[in-house]
N, C-alpha and C. Protein backbone atom coordinates (compact mmCIF):
# COMPACT_ATOMS: atom_id res chain seq x y z
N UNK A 1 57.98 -38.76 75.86
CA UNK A 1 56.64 -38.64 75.29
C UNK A 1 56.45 -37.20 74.79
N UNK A 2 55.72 -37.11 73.85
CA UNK A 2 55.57 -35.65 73.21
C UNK A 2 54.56 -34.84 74.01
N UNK A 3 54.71 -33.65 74.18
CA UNK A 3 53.72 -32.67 74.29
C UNK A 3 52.13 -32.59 73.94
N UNK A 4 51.38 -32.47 75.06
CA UNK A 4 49.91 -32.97 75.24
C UNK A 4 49.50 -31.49 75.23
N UNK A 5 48.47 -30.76 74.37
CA UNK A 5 48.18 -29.52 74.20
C UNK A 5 46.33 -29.73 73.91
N UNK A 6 45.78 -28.53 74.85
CA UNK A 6 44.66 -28.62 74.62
C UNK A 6 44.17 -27.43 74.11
N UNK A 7 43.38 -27.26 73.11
CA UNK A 7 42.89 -25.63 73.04
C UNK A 7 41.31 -25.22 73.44
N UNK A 8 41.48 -24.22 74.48
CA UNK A 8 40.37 -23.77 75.11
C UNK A 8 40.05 -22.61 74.44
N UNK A 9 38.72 -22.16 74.06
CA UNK A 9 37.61 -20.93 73.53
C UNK A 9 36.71 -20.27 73.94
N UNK A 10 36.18 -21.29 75.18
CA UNK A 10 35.04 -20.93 75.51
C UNK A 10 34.93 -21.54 77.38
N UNK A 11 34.21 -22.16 77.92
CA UNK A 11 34.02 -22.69 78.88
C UNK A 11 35.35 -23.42 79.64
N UNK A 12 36.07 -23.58 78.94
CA UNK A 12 37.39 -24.66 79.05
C UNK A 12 38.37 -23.24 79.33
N UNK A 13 38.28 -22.09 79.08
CA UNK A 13 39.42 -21.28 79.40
C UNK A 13 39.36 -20.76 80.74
N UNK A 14 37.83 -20.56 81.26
CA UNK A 14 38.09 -20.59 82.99
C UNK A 14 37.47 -21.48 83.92
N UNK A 15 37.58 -22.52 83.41
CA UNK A 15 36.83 -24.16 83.85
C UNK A 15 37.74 -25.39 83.12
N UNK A 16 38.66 -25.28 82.87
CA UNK A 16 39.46 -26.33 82.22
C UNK A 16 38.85 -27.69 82.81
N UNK A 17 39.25 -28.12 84.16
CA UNK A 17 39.05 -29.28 84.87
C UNK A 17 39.56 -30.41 84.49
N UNK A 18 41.02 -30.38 84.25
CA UNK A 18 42.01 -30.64 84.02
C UNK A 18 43.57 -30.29 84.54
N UNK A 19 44.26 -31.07 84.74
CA UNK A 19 45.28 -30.57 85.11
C UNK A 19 45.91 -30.36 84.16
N UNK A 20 47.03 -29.27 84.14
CA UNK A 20 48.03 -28.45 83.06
C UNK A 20 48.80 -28.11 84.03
N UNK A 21 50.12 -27.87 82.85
CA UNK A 21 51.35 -27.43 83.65
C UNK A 21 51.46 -25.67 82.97
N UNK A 22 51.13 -25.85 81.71
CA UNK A 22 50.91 -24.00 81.31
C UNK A 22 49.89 -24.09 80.20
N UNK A 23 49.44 -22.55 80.48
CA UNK A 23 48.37 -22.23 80.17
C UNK A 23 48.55 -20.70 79.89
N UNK A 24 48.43 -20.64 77.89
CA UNK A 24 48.94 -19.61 77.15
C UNK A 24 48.24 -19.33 75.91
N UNK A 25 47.85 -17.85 76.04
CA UNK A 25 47.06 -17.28 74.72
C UNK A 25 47.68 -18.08 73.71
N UNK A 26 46.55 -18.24 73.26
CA UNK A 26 47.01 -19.29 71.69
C UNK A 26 45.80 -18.29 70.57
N UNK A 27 46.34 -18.55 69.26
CA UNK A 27 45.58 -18.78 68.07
C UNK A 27 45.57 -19.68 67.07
N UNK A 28 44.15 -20.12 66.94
CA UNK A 28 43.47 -21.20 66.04
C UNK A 28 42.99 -20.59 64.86
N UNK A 29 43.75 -20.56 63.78
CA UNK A 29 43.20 -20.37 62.33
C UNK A 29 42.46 -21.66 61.83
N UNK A 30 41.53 -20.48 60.69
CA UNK A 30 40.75 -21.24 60.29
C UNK A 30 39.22 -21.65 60.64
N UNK A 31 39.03 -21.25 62.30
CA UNK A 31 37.92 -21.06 63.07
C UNK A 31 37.76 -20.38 63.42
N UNK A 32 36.32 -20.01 64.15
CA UNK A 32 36.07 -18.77 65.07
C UNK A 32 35.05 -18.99 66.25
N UNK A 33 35.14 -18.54 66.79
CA UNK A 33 34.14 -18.53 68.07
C UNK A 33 32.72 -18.07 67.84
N UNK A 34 31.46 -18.83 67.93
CA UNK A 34 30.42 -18.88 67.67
C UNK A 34 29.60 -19.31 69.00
N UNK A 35 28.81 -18.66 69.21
CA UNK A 35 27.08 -19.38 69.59
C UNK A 35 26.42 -19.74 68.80
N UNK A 36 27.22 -21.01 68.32
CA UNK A 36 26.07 -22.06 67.44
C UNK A 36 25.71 -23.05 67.58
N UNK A 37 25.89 -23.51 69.08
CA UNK A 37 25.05 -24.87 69.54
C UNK A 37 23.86 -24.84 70.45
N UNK A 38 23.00 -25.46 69.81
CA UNK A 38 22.09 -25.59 70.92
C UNK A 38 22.42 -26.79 71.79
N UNK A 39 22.24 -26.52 73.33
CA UNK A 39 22.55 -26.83 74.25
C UNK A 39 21.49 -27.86 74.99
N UNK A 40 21.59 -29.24 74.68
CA UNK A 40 20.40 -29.82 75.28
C UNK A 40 21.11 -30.95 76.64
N UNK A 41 22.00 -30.13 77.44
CA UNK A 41 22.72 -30.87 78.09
C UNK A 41 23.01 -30.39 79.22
N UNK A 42 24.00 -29.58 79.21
CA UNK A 42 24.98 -29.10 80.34
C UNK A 42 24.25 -27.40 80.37
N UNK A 43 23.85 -26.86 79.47
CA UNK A 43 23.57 -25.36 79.45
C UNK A 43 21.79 -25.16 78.83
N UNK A 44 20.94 -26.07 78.66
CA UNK A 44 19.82 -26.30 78.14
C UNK A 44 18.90 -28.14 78.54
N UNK A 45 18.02 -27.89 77.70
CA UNK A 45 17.30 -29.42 77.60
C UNK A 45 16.70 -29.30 76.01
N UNK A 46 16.29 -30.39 75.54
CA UNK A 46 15.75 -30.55 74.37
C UNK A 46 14.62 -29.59 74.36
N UNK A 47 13.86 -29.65 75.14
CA UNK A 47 12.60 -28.58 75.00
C UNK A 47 12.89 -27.21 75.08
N UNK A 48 14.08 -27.03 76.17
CA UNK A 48 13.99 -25.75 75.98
C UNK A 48 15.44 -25.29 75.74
N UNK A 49 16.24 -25.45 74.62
CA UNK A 49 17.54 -25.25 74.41
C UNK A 49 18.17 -24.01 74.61
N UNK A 50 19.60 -24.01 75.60
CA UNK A 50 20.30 -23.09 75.60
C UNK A 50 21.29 -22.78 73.97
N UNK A 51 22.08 -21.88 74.12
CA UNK A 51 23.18 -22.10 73.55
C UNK A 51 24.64 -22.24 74.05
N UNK A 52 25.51 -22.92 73.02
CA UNK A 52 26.76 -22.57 73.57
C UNK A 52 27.84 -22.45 72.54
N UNK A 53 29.27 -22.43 73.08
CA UNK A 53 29.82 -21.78 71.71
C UNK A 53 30.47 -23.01 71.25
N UNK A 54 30.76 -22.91 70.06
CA UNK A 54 31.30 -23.72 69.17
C UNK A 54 32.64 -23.24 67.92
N UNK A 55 33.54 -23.64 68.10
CA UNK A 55 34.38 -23.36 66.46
C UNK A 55 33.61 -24.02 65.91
N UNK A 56 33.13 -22.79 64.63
CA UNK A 56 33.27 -22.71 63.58
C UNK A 56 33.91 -22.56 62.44
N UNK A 57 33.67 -23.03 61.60
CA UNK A 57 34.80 -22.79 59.86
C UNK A 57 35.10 -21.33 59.47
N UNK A 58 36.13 -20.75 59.14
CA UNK A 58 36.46 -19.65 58.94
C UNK A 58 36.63 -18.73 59.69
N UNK A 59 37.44 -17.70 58.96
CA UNK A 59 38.02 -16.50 60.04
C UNK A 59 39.65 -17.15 61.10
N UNK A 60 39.42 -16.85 62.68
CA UNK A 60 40.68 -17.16 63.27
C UNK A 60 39.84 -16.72 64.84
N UNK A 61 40.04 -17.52 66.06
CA UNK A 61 39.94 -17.63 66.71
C UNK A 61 40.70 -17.08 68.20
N UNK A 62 40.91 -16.36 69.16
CA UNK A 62 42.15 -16.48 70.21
C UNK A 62 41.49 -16.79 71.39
N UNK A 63 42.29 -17.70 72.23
CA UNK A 63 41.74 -18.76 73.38
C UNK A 63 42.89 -18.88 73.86
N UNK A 64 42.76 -20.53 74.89
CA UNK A 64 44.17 -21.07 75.26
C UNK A 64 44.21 -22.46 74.95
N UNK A 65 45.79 -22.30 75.15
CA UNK A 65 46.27 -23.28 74.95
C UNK A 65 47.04 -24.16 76.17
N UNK A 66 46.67 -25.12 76.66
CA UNK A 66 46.64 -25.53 77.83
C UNK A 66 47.75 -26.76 77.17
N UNK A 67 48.90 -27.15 78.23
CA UNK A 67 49.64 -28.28 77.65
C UNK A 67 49.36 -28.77 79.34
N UNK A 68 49.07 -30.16 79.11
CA UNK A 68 48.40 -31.10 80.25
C UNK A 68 50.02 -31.62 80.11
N UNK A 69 50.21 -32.44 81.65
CA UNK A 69 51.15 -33.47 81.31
C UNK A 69 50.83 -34.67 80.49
N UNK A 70 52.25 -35.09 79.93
CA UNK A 70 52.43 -36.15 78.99
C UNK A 70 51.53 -37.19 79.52
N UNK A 71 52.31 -37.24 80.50
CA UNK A 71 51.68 -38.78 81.06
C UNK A 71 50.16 -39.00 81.83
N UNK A 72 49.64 -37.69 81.75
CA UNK A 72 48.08 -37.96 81.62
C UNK A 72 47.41 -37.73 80.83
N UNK A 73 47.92 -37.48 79.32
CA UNK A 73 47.28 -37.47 77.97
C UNK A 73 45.76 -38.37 78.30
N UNK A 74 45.91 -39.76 78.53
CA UNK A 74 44.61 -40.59 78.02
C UNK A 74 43.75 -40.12 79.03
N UNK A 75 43.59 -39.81 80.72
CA UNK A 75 42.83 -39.30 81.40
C UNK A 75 42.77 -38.03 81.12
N UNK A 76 43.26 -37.15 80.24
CA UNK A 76 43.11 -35.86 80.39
C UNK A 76 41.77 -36.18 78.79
N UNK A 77 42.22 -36.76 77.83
CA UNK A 77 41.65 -37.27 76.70
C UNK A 77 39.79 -37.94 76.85
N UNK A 78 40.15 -38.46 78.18
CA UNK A 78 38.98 -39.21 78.61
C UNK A 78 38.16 -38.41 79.30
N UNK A 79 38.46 -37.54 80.16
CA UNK A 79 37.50 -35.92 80.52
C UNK A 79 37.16 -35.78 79.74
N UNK A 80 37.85 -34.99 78.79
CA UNK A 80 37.69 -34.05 77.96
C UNK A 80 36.45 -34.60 76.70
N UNK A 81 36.43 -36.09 76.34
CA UNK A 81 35.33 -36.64 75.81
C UNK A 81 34.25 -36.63 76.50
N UNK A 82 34.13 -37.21 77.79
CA UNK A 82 32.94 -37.38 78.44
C UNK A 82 32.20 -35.35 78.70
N UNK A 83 32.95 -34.65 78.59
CA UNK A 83 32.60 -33.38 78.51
C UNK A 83 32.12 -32.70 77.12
N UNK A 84 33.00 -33.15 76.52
CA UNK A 84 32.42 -32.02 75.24
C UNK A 84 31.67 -33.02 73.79
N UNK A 85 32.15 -34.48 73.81
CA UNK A 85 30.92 -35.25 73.39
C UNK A 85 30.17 -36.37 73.67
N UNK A 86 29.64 -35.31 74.78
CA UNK A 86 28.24 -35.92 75.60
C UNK A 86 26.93 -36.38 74.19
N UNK A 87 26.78 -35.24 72.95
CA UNK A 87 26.28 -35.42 72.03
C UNK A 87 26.73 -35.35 70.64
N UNK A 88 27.97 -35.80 70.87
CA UNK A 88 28.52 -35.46 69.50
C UNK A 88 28.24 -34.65 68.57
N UNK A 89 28.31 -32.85 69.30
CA UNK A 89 27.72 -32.03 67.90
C UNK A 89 29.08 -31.57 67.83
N UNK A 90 30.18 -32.21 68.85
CA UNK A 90 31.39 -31.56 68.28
C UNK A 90 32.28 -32.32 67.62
N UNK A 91 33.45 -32.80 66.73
CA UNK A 91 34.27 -33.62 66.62
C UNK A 91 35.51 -33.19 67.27
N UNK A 92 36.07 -34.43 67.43
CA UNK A 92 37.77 -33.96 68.27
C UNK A 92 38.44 -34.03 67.21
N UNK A 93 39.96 -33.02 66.92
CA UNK A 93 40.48 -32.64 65.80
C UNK A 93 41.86 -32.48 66.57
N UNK A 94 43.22 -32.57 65.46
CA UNK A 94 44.10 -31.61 65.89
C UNK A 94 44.20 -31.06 65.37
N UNK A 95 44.59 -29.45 65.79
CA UNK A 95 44.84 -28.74 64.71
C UNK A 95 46.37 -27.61 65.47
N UNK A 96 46.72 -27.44 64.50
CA UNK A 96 48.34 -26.22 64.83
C UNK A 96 47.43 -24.96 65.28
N UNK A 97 47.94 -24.71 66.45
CA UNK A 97 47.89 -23.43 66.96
C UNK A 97 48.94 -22.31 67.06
N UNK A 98 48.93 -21.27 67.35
CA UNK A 98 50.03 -20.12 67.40
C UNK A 98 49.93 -19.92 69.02
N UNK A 99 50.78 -20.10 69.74
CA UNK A 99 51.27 -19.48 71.09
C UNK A 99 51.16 -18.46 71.03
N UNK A 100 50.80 -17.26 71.52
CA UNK A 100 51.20 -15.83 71.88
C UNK A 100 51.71 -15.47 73.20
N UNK A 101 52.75 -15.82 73.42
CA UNK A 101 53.92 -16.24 74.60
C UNK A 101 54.95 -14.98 74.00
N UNK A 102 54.74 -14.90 72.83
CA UNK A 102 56.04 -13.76 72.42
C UNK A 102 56.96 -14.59 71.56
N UNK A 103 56.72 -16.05 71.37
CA UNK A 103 57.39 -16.95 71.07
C UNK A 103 56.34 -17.35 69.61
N UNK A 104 56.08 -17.02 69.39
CA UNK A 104 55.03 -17.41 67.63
C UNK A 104 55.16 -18.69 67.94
N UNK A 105 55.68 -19.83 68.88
CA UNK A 105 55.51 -21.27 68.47
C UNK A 105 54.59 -21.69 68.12
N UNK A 106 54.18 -22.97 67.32
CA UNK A 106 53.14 -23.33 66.52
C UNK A 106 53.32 -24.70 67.52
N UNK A 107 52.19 -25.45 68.53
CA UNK A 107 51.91 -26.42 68.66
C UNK A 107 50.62 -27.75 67.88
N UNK A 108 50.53 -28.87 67.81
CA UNK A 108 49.80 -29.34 67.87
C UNK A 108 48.50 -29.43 68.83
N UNK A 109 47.40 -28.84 68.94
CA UNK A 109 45.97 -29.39 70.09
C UNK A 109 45.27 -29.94 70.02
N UNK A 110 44.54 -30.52 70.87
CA UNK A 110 43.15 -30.70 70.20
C UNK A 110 42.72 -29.92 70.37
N UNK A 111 41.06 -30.18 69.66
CA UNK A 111 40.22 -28.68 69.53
C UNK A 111 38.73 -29.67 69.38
N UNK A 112 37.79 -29.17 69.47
CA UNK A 112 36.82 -29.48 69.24
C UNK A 112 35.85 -28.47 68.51
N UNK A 113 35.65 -28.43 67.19
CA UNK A 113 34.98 -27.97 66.39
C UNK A 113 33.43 -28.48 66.21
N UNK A 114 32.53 -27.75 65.79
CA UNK A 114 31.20 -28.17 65.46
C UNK A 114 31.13 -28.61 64.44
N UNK A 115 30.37 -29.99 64.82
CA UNK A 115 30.26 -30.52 62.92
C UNK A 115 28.71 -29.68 62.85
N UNK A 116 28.66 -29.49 61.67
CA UNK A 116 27.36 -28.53 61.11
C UNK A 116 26.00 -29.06 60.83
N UNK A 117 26.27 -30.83 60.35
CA UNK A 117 25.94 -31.64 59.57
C UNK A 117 24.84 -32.05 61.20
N UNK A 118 25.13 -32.05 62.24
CA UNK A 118 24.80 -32.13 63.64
C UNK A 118 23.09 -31.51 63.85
N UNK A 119 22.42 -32.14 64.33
CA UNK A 119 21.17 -31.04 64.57
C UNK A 119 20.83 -30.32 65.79
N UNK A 120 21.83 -30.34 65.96
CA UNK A 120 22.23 -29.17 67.35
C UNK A 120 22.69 -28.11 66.89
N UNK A 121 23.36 -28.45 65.43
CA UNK A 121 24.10 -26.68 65.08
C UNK A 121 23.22 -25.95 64.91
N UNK A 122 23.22 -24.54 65.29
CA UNK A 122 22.28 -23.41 65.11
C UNK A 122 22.66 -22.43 64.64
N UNK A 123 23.85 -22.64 63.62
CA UNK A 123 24.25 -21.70 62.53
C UNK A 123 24.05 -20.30 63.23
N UNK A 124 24.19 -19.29 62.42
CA UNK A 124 24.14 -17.80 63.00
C UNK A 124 22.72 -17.80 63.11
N UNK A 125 22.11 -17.02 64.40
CA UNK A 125 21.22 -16.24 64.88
C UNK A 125 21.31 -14.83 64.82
N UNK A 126 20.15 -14.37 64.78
CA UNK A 126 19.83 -12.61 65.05
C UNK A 126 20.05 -12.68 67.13
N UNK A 127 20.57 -11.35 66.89
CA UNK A 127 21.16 -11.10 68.12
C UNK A 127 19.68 -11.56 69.37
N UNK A 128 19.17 -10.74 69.08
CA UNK A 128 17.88 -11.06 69.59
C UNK A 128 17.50 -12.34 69.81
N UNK A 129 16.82 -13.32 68.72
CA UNK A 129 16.99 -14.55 68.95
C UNK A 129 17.86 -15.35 69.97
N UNK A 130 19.78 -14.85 69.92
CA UNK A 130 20.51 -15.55 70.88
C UNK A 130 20.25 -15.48 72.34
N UNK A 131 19.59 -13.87 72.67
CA UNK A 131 19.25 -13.95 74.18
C UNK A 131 18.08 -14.53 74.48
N UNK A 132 17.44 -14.85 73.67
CA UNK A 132 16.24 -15.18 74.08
C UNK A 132 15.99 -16.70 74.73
N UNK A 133 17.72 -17.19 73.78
CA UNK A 133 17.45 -18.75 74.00
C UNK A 133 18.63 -18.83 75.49
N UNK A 134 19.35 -17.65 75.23
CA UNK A 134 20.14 -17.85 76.43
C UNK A 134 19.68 -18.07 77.70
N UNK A 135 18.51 -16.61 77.47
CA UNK A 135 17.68 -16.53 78.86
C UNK A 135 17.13 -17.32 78.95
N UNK A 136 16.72 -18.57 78.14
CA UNK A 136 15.69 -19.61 79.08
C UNK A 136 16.46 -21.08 79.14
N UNK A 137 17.91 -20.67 78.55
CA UNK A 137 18.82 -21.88 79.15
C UNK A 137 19.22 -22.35 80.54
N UNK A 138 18.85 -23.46 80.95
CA UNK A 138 19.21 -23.57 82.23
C UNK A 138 19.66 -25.27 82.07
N UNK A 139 20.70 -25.97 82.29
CA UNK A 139 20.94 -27.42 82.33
C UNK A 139 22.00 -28.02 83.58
N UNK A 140 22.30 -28.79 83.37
CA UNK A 140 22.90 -29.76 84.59
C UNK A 140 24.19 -29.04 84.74
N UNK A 141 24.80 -28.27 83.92
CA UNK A 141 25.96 -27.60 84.45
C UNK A 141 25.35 -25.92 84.76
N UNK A 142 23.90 -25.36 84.67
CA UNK A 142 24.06 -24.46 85.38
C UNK A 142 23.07 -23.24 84.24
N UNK A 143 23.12 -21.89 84.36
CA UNK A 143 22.15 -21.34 83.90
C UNK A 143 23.18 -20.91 82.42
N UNK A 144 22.12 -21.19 81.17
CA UNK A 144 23.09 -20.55 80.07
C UNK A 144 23.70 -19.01 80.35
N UNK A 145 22.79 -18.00 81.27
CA UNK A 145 22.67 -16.75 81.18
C UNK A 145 24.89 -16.73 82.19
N UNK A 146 24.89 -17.74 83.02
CA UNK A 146 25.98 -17.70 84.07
C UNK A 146 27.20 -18.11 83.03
N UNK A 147 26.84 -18.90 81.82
CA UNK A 147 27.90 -19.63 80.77
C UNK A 147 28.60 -18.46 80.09
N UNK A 148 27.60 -17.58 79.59
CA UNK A 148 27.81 -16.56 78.77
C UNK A 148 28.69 -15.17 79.80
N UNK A 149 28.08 -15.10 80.55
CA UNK A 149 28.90 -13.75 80.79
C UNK A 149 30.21 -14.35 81.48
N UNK A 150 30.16 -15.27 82.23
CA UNK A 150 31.52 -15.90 82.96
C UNK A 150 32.66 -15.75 81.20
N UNK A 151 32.43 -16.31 80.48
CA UNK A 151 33.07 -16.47 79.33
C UNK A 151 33.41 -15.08 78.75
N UNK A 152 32.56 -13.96 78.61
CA UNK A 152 32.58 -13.00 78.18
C UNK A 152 33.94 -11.87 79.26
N UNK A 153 33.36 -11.95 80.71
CA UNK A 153 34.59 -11.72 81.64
C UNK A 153 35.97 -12.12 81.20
N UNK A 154 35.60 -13.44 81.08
CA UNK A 154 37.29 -14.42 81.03
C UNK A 154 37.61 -13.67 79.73
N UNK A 155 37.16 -13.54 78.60
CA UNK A 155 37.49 -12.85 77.44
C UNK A 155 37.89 -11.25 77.95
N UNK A 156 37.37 -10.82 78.49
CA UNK A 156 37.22 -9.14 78.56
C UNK A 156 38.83 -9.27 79.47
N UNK A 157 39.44 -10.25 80.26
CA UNK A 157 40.14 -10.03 81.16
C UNK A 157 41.75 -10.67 80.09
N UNK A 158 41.21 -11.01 79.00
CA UNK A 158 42.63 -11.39 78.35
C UNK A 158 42.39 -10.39 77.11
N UNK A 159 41.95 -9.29 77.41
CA UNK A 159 41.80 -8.31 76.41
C UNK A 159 41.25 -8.79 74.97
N UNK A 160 40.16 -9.60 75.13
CA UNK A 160 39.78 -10.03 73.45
C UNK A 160 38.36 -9.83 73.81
N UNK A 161 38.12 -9.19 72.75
CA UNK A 161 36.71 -8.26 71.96
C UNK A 161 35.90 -9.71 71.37
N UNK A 162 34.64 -9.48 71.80
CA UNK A 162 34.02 -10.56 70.98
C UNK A 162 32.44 -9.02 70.81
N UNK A 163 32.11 -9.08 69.91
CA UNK A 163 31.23 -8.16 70.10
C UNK A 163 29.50 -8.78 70.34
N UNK A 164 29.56 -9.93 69.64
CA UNK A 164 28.53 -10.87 70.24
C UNK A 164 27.63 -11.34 71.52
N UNK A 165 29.41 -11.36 72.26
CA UNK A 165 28.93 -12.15 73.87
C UNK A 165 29.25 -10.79 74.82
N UNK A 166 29.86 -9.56 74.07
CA UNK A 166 29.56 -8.06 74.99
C UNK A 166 28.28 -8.08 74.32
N UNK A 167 27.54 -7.81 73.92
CA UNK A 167 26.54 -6.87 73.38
C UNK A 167 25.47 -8.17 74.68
N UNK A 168 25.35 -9.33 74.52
CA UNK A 168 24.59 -10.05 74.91
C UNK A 168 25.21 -10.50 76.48
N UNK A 169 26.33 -10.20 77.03
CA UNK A 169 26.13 -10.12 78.66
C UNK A 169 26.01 -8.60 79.18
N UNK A 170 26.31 -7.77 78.31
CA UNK A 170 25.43 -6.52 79.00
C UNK A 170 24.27 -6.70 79.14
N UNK A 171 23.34 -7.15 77.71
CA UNK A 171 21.87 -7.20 78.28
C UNK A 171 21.48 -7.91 78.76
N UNK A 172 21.87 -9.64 79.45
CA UNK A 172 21.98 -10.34 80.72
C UNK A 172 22.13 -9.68 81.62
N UNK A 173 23.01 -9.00 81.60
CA UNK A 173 23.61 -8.26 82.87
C UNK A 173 22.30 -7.39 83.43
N UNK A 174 21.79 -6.24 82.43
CA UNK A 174 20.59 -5.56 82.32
C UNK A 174 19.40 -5.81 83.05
N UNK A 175 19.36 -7.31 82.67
CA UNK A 175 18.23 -8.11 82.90
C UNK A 175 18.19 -8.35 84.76
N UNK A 176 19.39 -9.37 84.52
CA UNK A 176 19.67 -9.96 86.00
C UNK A 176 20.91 -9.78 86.64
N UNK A 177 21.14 -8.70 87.39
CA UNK A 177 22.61 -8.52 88.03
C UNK A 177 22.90 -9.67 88.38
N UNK A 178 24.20 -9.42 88.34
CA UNK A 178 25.25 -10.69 89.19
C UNK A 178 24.26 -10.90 90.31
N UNK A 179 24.42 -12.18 91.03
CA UNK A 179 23.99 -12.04 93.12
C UNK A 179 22.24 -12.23 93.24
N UNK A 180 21.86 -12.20 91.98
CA UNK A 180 20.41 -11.97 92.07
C UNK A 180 19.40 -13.36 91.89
């Protein structure tokens, strides 16, 4: 059976909840990492929407790349739906990724991109605007304010710069220390 590859960006790189056998900086051209969903689910509610991140079109992305075993492709397939389209603002895609293993290999993943067309997408925001909705995100998986900086850590700890989700978990941070 061929190689089962997942690509993680956001929540999925230190929360997979999935089993994998490796788990390796990858890059996704063609997308980028965004806070452009509003969150009426797991990180928000309809009334009062969080955000969360989404590939977007253009630019290039770095995350992971998680290869699940073969032979739990369809349960790993079947998580991974009931998780990320709970509301279909994302579509499932494959797309070629780049390993950064030292090895440039190019695998097949899935990925889950934002369709735009969605009325959950929330296109670019003013910085301002994003904390505002962060701070009053709270949903069934937990507080948006805990989504964002956990993600921003996991980024800061594989050495990738997002200047977005630093600028906006410092001033989380600001707001509400860790413990508090």
């Amino acid at each position: 059976m061929r190689e089962f590859w997942v690509f993680g960006y956001g929540s999925l790189m230190w929360r997979p909840g999935f089993a994998h056998e490796q788990c390796i900086p990858a890059r996704l051209s063609g997308f980028h990492r965004a806070l452009c969903v509003f969150s009426h689910v797991h990180r928000g509610t309809p009334e009062r929407p969080g955000l969360v991140l989404g590939l977007d079109r253009g630019g290039a992305c770095r995350g992971v790349a998680f290869r699940a075993p073969a032979h739990a492709a369809e349960a790993t397939l079947a998580y991974l739906r009931e998780r990320e389209l709970v509301t279909n603002v994302y579509r499932e895609v494959v797309h070629r990724v780049t390993l950064l293993d030292g090895s440039q290999r190019a695998v097949d993943a899935v990925c889950y991109v934002v369709d735009r067309s969605h009325p959950q997408y929330a296109g670019k925001r003013a910085p301002e605007e994003l904390l505002a909705l962060v701070q009053q995100g709270l949903g069934k998986s937990g507080t948006n304010r805990d989504y964002v900086v956990a993600t921003q850590e996991h980024l800061d700890q594989m050495g990738i710069r997002d200047p977005v989700l630093d600028w906006l978990a410092h001033r989380l941070r600001a707001v509400q220390p860790a413990g508090v």
